[in-house]
PDB file of N, CA and C in Angstrom:
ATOM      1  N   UNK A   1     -96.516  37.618  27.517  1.00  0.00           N
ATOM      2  CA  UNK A   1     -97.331  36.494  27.099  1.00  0.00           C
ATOM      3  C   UNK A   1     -98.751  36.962  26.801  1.00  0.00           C
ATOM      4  N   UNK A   2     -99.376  36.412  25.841  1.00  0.00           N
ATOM      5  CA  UNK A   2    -100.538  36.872  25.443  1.00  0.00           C
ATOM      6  C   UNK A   2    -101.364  35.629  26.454  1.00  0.00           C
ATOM      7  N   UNK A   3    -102.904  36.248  26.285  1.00  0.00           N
ATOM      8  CA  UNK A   3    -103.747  35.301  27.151  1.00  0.00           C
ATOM      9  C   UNK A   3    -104.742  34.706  26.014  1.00  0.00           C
ATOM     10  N   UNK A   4    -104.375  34.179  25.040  1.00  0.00           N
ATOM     11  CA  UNK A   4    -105.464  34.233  23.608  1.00  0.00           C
ATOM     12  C   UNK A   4    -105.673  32.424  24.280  1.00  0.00           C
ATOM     13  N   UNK A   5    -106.710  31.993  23.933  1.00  0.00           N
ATOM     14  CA  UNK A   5    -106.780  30.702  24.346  1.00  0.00           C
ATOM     15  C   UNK A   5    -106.189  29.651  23.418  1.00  0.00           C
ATOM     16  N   UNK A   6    -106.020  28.597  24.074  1.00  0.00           N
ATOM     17  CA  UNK A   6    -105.642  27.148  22.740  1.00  0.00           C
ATOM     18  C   UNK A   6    -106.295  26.747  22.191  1.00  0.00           C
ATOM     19  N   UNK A   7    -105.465  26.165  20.807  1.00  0.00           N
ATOM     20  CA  UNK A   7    -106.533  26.099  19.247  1.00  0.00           C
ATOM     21  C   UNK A   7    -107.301  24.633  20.073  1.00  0.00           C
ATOM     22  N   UNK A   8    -108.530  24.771  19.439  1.00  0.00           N
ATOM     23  CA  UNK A   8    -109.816  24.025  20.280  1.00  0.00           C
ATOM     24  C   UNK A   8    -109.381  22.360  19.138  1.00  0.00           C
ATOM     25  N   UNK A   9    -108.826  22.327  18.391  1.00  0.00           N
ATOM     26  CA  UNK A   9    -108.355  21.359  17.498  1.00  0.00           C
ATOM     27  C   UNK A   9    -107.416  20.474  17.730  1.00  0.00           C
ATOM     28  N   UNK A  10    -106.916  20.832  18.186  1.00  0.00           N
ATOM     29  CA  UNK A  10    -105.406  20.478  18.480  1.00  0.00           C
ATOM     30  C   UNK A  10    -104.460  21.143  19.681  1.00  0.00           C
ATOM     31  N   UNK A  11    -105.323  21.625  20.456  1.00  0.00           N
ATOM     32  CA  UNK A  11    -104.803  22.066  21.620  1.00  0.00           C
ATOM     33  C   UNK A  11    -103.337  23.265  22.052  1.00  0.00           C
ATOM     34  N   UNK A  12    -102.413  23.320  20.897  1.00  0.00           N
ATOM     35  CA  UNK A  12    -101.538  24.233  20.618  1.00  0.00           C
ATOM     36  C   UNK A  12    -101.930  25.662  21.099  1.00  0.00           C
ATOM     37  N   UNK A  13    -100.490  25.917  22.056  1.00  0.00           N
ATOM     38  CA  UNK A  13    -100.697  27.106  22.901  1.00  0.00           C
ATOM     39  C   UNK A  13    -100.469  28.724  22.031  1.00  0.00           C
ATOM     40  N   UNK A  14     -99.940  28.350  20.998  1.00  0.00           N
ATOM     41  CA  UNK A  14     -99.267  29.229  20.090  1.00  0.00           C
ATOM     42  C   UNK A  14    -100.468  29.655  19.003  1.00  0.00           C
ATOM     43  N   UNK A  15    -101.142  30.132  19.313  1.00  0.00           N
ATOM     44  CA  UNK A  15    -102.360  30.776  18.879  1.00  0.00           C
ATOM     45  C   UNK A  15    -102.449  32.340  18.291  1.00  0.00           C
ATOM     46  N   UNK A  16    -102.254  32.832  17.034  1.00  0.00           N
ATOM     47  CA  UNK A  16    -102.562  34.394  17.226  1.00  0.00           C
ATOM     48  C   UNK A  16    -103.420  35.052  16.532  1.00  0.00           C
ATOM     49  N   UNK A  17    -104.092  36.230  16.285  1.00  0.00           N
ATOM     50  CA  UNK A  17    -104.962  36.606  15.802  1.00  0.00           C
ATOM     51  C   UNK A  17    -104.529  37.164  14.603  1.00  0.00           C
ATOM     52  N   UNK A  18    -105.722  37.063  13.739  1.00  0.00           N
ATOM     53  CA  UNK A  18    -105.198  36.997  12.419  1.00  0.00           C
ATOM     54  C   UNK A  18    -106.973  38.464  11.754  1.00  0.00           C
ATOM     55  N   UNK A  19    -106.485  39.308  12.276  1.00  0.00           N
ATOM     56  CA  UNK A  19    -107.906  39.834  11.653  1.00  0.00           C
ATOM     57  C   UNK A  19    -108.962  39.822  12.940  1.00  0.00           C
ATOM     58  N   UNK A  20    -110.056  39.904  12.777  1.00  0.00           N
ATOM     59  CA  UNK A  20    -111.482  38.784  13.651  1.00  0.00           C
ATOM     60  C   UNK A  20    -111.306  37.869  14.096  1.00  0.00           C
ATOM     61  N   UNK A  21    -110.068  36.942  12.821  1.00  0.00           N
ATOM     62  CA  UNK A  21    -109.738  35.267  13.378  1.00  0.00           C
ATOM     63  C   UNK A  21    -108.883  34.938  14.271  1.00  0.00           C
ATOM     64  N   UNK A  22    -108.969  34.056  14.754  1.00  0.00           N
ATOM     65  CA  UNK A  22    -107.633  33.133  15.681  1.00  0.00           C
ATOM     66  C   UNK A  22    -106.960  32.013  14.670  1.00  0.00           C
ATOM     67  N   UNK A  23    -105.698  32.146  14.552  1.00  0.00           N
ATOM     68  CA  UNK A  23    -104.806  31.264  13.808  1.00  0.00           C
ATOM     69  C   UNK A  23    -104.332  30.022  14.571  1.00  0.00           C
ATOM     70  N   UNK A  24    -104.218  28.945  14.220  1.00  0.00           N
ATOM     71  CA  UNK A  24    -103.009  28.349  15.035  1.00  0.00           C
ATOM     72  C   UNK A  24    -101.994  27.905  14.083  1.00  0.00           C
ATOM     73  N   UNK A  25    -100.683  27.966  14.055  1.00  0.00           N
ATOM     74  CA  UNK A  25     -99.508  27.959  12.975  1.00  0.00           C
ATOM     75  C   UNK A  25     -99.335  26.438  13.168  1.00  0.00           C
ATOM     76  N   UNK A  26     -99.438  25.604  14.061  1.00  0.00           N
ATOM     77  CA  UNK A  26     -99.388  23.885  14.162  1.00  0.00           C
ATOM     78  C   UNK A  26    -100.183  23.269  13.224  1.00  0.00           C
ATOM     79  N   UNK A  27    -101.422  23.575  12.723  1.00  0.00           N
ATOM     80  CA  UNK A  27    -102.916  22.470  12.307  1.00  0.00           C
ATOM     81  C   UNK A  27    -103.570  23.717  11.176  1.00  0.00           C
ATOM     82  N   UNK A  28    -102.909  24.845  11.156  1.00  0.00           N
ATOM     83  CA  UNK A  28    -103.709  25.488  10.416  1.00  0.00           C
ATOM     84  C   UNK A  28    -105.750  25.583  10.543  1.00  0.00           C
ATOM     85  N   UNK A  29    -105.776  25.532  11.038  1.00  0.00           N
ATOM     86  CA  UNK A  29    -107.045  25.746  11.914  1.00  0.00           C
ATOM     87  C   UNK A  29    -107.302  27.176  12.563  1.00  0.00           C
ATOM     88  N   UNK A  30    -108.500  27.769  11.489  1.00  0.00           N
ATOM     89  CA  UNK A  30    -109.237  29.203  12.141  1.00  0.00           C
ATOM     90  C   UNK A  30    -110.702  28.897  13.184  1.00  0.00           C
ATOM     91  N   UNK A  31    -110.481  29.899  13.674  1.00  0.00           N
ATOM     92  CA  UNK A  31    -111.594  30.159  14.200  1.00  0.00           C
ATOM     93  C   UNK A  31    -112.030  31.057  14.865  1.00  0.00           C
ATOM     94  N   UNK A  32    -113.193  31.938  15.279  1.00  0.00           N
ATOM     95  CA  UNK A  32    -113.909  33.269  15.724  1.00  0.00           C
ATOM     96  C   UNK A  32    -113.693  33.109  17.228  1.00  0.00           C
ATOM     97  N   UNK A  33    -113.551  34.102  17.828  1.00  0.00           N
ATOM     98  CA  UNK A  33    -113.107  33.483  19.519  1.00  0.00           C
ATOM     99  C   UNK A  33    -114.297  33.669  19.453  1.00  0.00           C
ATOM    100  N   UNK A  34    -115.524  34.622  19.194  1.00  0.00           N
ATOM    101  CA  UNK A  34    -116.681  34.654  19.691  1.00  0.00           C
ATOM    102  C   UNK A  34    -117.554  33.124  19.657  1.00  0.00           C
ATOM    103  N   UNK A  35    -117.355  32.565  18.272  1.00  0.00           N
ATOM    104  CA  UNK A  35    -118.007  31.042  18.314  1.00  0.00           C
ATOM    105  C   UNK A  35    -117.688  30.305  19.063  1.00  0.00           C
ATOM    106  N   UNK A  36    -115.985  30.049  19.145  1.00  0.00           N
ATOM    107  CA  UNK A  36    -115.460  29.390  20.883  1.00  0.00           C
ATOM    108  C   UNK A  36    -116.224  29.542  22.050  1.00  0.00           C
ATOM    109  N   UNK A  37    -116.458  30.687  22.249  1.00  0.00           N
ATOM    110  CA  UNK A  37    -117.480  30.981  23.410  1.00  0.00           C
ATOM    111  C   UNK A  37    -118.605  30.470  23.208  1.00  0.00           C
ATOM    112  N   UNK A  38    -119.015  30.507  22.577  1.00  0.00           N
ATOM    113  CA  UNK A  38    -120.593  30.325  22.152  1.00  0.00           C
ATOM    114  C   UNK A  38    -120.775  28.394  22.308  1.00  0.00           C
ATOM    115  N   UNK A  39    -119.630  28.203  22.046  1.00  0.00           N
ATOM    116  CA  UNK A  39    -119.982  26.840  21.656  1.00  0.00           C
ATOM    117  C   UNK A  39    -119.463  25.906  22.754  1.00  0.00           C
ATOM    118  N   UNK A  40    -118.824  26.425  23.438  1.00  0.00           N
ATOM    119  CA  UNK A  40    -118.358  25.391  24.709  1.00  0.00           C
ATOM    120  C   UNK A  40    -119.413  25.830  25.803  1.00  0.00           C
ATOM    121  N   UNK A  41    -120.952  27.262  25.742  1.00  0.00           N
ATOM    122  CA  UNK A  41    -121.975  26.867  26.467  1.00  0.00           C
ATOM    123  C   UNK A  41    -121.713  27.578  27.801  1.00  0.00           C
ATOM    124  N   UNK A  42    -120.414  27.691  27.817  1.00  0.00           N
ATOM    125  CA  UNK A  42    -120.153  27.830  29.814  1.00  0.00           C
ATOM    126  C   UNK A  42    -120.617  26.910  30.697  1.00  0.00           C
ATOM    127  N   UNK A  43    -120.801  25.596  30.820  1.00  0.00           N
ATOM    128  CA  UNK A  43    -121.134  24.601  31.272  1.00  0.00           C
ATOM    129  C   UNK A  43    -120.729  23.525  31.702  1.00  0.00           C
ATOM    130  N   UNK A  44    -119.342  23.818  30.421  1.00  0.00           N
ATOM    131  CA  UNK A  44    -118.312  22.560  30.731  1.00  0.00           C
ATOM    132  C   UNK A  44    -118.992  21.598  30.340  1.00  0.00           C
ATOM    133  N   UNK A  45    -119.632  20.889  29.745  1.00  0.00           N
ATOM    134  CA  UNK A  45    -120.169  19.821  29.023  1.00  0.00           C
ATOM    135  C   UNK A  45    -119.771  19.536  27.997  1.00  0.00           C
ATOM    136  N   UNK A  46    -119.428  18.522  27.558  1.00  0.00           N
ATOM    137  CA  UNK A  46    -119.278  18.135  25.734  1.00  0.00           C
ATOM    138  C   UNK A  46    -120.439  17.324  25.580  1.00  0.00           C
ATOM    139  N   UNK A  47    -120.739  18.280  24.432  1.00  0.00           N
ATOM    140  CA  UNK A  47    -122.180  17.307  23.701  1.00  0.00           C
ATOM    141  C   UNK A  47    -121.877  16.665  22.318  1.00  0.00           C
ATOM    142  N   UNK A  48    -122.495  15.526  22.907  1.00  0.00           N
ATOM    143  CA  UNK A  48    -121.699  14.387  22.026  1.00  0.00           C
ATOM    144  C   UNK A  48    -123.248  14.672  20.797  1.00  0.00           C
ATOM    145  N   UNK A  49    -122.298  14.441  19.537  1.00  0.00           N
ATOM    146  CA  UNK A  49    -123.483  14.360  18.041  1.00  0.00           C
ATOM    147  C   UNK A  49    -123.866  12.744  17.506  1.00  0.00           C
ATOM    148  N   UNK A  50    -124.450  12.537  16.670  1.00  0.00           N
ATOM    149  CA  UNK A  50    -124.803  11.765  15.880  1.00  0.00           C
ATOM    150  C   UNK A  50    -124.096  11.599  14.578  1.00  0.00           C
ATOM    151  N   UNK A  51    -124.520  11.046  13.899  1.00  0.00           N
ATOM    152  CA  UNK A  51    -123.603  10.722  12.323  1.00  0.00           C
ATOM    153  C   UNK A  51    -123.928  11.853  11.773  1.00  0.00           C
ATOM    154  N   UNK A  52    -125.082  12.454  11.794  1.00  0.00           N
ATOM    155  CA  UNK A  52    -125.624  13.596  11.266  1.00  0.00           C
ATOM    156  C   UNK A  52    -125.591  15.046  11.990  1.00  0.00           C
ATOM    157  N   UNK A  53    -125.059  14.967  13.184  1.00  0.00           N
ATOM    158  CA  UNK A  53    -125.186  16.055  13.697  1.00  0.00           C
ATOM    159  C   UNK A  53    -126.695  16.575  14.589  1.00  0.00           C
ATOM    160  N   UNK A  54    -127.145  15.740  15.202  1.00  0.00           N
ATOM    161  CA  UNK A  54    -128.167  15.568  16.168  1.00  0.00           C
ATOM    162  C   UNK A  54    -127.721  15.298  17.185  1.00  0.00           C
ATOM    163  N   UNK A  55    -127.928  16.584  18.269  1.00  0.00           N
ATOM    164  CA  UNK A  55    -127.062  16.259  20.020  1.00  0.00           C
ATOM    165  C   UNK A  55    -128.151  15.131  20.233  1.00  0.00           C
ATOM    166  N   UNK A  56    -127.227  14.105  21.034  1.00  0.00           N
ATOM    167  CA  UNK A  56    -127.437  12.655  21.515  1.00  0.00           C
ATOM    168  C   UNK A  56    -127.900  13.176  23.099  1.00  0.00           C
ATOM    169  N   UNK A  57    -128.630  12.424  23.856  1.00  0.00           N
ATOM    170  CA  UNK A  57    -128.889  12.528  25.162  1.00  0.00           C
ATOM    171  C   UNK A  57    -129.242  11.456  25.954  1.00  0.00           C
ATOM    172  N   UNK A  58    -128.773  10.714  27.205  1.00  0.00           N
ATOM    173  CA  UNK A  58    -129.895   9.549  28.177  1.00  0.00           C
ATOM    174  C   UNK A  58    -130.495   9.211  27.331  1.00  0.00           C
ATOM    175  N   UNK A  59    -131.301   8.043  27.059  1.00  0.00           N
ATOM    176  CA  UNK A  59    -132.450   7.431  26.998  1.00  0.00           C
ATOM    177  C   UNK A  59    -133.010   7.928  25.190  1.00  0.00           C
ATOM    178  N   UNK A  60    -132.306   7.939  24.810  1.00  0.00           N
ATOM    179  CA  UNK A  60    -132.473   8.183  23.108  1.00  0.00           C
ATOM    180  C   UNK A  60    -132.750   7.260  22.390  1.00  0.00           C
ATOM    181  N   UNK A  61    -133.594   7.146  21.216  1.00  0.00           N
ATOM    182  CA  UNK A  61    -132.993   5.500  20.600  1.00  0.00           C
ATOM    183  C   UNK A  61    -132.641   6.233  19.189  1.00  0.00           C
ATOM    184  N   UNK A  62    -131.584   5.043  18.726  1.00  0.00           N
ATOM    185  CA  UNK A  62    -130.446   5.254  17.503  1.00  0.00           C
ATOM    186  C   UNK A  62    -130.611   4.181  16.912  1.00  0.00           C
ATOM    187  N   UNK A  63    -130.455   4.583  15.522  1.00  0.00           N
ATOM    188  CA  UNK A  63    -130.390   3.491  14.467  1.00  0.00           C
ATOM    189  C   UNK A  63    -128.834   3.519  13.932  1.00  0.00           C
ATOM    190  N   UNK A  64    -128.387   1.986  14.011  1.00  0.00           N
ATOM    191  CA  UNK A  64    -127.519   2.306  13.425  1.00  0.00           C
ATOM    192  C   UNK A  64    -127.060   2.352  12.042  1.00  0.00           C
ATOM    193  N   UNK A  65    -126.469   3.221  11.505  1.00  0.00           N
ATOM    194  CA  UNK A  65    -126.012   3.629   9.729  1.00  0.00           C
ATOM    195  C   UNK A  65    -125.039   2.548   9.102  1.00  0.00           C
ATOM    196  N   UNK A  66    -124.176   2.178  10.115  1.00  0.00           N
ATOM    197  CA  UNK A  66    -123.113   1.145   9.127  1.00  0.00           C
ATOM    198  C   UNK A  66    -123.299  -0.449   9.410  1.00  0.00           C
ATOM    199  N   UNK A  67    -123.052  -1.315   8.636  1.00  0.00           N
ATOM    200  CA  UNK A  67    -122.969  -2.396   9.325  1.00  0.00           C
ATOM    201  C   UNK A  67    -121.752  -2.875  10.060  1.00  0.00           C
ATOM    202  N   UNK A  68    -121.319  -3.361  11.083  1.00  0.00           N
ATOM    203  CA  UNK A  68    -120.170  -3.459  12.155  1.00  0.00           C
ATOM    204  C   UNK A  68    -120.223  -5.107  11.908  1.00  0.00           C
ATOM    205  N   UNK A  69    -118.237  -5.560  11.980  1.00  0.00           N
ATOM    206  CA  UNK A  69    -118.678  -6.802  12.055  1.00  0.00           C
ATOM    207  C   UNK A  69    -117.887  -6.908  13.822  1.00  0.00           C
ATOM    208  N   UNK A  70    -118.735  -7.916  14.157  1.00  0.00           N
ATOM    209  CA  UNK A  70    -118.727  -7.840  15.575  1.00  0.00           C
ATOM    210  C   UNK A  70    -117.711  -9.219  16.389  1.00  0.00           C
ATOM    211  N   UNK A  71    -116.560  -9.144  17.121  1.00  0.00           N
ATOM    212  CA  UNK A  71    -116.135  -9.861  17.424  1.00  0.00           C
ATOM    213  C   UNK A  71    -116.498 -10.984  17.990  1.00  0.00           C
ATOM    214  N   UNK A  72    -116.153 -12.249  17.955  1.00  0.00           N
ATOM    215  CA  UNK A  72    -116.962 -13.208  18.869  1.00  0.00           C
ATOM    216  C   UNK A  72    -118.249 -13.605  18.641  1.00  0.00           C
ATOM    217  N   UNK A  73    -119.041 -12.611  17.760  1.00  0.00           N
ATOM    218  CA  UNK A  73    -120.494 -13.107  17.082  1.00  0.00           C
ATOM    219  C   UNK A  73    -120.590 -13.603  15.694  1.00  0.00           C
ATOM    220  N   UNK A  74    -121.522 -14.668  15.897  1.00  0.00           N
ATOM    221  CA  UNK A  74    -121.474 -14.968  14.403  1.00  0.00           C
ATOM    222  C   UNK A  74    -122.187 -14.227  13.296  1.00  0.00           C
ATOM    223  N   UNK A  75    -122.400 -13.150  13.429  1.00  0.00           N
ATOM    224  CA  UNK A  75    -123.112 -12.732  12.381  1.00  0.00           C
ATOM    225  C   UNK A  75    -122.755 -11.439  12.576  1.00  0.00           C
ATOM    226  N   UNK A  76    -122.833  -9.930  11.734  1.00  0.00           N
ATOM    227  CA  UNK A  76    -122.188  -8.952  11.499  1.00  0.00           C
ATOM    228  C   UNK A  76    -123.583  -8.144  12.284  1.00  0.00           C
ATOM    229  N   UNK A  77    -123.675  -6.737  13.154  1.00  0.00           N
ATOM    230  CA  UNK A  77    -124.397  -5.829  13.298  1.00  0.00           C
ATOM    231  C   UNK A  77    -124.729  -5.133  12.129  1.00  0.00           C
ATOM    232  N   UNK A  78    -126.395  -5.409  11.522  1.00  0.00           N
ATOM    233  CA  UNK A  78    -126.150  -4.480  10.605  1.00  0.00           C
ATOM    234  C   UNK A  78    -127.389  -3.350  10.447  1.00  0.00           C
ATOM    235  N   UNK A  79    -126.700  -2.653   9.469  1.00  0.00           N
ATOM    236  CA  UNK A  79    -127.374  -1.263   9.432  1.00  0.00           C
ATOM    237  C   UNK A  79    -129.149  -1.314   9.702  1.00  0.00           C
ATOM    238  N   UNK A  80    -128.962  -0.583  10.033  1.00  0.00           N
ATOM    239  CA  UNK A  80    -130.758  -0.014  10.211  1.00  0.00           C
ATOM    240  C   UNK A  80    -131.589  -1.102  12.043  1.00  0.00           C
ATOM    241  N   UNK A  81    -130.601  -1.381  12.749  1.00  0.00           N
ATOM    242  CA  UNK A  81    -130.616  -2.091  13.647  1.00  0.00           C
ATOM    243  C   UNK A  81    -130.924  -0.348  14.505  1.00  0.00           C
ATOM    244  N   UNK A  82    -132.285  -0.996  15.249  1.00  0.00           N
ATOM    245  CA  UNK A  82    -132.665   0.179  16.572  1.00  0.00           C
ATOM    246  C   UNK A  82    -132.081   0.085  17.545  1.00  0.00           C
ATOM    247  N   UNK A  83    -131.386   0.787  18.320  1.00  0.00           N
ATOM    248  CA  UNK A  83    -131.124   0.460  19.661  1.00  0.00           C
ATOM    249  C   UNK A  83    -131.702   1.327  20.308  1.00  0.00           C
ATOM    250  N   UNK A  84    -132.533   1.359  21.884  1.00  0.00           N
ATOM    251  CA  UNK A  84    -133.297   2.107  22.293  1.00  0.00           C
ATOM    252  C   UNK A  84    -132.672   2.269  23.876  1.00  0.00           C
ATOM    253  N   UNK A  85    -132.732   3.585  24.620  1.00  0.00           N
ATOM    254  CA  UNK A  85    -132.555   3.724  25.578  1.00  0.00           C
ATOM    255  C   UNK A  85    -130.885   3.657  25.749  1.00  0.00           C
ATOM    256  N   UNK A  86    -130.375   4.673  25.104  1.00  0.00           N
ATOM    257  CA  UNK A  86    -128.891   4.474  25.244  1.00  0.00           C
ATOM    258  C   UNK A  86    -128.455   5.133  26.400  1.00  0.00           C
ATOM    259  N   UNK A  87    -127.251   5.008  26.612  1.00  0.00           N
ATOM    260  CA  UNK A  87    -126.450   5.525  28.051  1.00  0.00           C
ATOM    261  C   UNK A  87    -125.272   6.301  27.333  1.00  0.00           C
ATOM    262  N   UNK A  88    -125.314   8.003  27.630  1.00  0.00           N
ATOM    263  CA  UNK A  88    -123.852   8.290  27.037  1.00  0.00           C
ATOM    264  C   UNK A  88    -122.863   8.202  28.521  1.00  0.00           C
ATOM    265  N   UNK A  89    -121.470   8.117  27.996  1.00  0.00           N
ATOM    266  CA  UNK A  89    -120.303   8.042  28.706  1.00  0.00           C
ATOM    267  C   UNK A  89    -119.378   8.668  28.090  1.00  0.00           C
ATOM    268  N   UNK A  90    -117.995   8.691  28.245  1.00  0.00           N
ATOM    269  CA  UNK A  90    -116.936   9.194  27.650  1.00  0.00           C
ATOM    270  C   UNK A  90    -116.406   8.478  27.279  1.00  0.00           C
ATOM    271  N   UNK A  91    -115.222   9.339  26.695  1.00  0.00           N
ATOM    272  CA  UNK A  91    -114.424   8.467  25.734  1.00  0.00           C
ATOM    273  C   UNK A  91    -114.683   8.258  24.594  1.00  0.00           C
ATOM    274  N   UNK A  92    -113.444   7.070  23.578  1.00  0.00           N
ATOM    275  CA  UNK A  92    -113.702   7.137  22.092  1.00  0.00           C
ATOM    276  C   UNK A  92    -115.223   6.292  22.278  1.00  0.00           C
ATOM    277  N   UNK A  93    -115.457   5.456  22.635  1.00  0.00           N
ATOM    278  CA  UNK A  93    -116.935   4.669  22.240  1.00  0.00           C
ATOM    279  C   UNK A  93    -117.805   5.160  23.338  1.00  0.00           C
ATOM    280  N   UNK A  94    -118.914   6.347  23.069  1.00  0.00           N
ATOM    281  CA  UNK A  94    -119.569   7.358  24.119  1.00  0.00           C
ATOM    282  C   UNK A  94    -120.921   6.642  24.513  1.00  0.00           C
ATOM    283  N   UNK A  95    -120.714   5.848  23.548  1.00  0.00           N
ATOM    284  CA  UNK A  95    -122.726   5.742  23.989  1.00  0.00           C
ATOM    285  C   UNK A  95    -122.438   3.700  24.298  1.00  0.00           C
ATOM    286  N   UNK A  96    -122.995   3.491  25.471  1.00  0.00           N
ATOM    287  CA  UNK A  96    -123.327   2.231  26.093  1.00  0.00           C
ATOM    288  C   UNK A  96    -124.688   2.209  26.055  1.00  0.00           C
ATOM    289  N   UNK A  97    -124.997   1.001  25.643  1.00  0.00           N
ATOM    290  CA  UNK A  97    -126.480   0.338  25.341  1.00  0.00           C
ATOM    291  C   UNK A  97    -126.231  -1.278  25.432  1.00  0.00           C
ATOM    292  N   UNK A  98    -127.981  -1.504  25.234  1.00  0.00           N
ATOM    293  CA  UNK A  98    -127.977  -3.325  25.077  1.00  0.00           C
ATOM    294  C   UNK A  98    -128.466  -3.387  23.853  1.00  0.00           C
ATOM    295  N   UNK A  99    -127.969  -4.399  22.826  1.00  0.00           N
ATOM    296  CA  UNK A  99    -128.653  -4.526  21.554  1.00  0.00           C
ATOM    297  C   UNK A  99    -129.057  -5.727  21.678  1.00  0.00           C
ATOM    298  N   UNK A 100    -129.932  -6.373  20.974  1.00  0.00           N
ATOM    299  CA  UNK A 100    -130.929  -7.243  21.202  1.00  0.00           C
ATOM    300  C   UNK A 100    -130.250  -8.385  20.092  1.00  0.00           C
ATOM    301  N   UNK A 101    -129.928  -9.302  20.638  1.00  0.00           N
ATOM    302  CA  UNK A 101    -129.400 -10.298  20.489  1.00  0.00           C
ATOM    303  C   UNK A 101    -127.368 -10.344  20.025  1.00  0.00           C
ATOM    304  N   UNK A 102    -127.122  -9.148  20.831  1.00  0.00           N
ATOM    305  CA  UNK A 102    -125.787  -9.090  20.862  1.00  0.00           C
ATOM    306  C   UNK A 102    -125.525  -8.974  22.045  1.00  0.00           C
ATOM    307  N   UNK A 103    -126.169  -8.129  23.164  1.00  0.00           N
ATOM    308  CA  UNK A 103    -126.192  -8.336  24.534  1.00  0.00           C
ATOM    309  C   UNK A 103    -125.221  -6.300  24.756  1.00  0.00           C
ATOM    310  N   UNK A 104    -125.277  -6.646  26.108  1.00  0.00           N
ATOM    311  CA  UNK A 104    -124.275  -4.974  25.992  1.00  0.00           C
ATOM    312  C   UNK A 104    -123.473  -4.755  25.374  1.00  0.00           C
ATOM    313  N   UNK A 105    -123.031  -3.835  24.701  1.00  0.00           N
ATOM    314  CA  UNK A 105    -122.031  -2.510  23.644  1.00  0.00           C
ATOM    315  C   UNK A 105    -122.283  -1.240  23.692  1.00  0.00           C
ATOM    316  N   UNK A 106    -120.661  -0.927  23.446  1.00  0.00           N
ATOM    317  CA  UNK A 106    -120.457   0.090  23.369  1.00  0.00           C
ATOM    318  C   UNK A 106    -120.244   0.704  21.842  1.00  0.00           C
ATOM    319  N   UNK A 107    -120.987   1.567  21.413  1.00  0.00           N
ATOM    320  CA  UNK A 107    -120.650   2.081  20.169  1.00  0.00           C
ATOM    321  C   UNK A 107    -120.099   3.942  19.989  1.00  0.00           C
ATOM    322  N   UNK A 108    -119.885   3.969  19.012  1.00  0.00           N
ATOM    323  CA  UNK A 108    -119.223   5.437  18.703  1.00  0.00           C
ATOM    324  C   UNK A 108    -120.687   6.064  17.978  1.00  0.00           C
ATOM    325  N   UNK A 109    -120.645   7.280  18.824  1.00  0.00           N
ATOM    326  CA  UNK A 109    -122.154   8.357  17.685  1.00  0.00           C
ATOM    327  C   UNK A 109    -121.322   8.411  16.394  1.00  0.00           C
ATOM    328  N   UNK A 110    -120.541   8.222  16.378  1.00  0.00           N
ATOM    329  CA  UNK A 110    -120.288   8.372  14.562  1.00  0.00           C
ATOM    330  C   UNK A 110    -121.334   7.432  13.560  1.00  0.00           C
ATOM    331  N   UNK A 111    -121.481   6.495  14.108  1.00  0.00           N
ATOM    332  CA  UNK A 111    -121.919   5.274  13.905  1.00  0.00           C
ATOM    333  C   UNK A 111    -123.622   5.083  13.858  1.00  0.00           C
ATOM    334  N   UNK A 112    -124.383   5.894  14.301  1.00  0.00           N
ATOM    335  CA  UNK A 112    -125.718   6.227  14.873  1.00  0.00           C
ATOM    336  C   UNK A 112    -126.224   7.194  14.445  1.00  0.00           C
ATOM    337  N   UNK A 113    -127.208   6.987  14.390  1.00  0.00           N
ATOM    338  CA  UNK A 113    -128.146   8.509  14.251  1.00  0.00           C
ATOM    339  C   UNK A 113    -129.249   8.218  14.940  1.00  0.00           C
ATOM    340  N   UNK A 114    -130.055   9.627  15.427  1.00  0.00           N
ATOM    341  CA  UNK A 114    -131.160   9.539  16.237  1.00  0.00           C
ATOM    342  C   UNK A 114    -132.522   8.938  15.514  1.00  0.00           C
ATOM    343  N   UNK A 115    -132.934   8.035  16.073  1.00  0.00           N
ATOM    344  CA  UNK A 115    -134.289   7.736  15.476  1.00  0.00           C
ATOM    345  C   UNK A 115    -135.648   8.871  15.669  1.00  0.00           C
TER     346      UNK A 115
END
């Protein structure tokens, strides 16, 4: 058994080296083991991004990019709305906040960018 790690994509144990690269034959997905390293930090943390690719952190404020239509409210969340002082968490919707006249939500950083 080889000890090559799982494709960071799709998790598939069947991984082999292809050159410099790491293959995975499931997802077709390359990648440098050295950037793997590099990029998971040694920390064990996932750092969650923005729409743009700006690490998110505590107490950030985000604008949001799309307009959302929002269940139960009468009127749609829309774009260019600040939200200030966010809370990240896990999971698909990472960032918990209060928006101002919607009351607490949870939104996805896909959805956000840093102000």
């Amino acid at each position: 058994m080889s000890d090559l790690p799982p494709c960071p994509k799709c998790g598939s144990v069947y991984t082999y080296p292809d050159g410099a690269l790491l293959m995975c034959p499931e997802c077709a997905h390359e990648w440098s083991p050295d950037a793997a390293a590099a990029a998971s930090g040694g920390d064990g943390e996932d750092v969650i991004r923005d729409s743009v690719g700006n690490v998110l952190q505590d107490g950030d404020d985000v604008v949001v990019v799309k307009t959302l239509k929002v269940k139960g409210a009468p009127t749609a969340l829309k774009a260019g709305t600040k939200v200030k002082n966010i809370r990240l968490v896990g999971g698909d919707h990472d960032i918990d906040c209060r928006i101002p006249g919607f009351g607490p939500m949870k939104l996805k950083s896909s959805i956000v960018k840093k102000a």
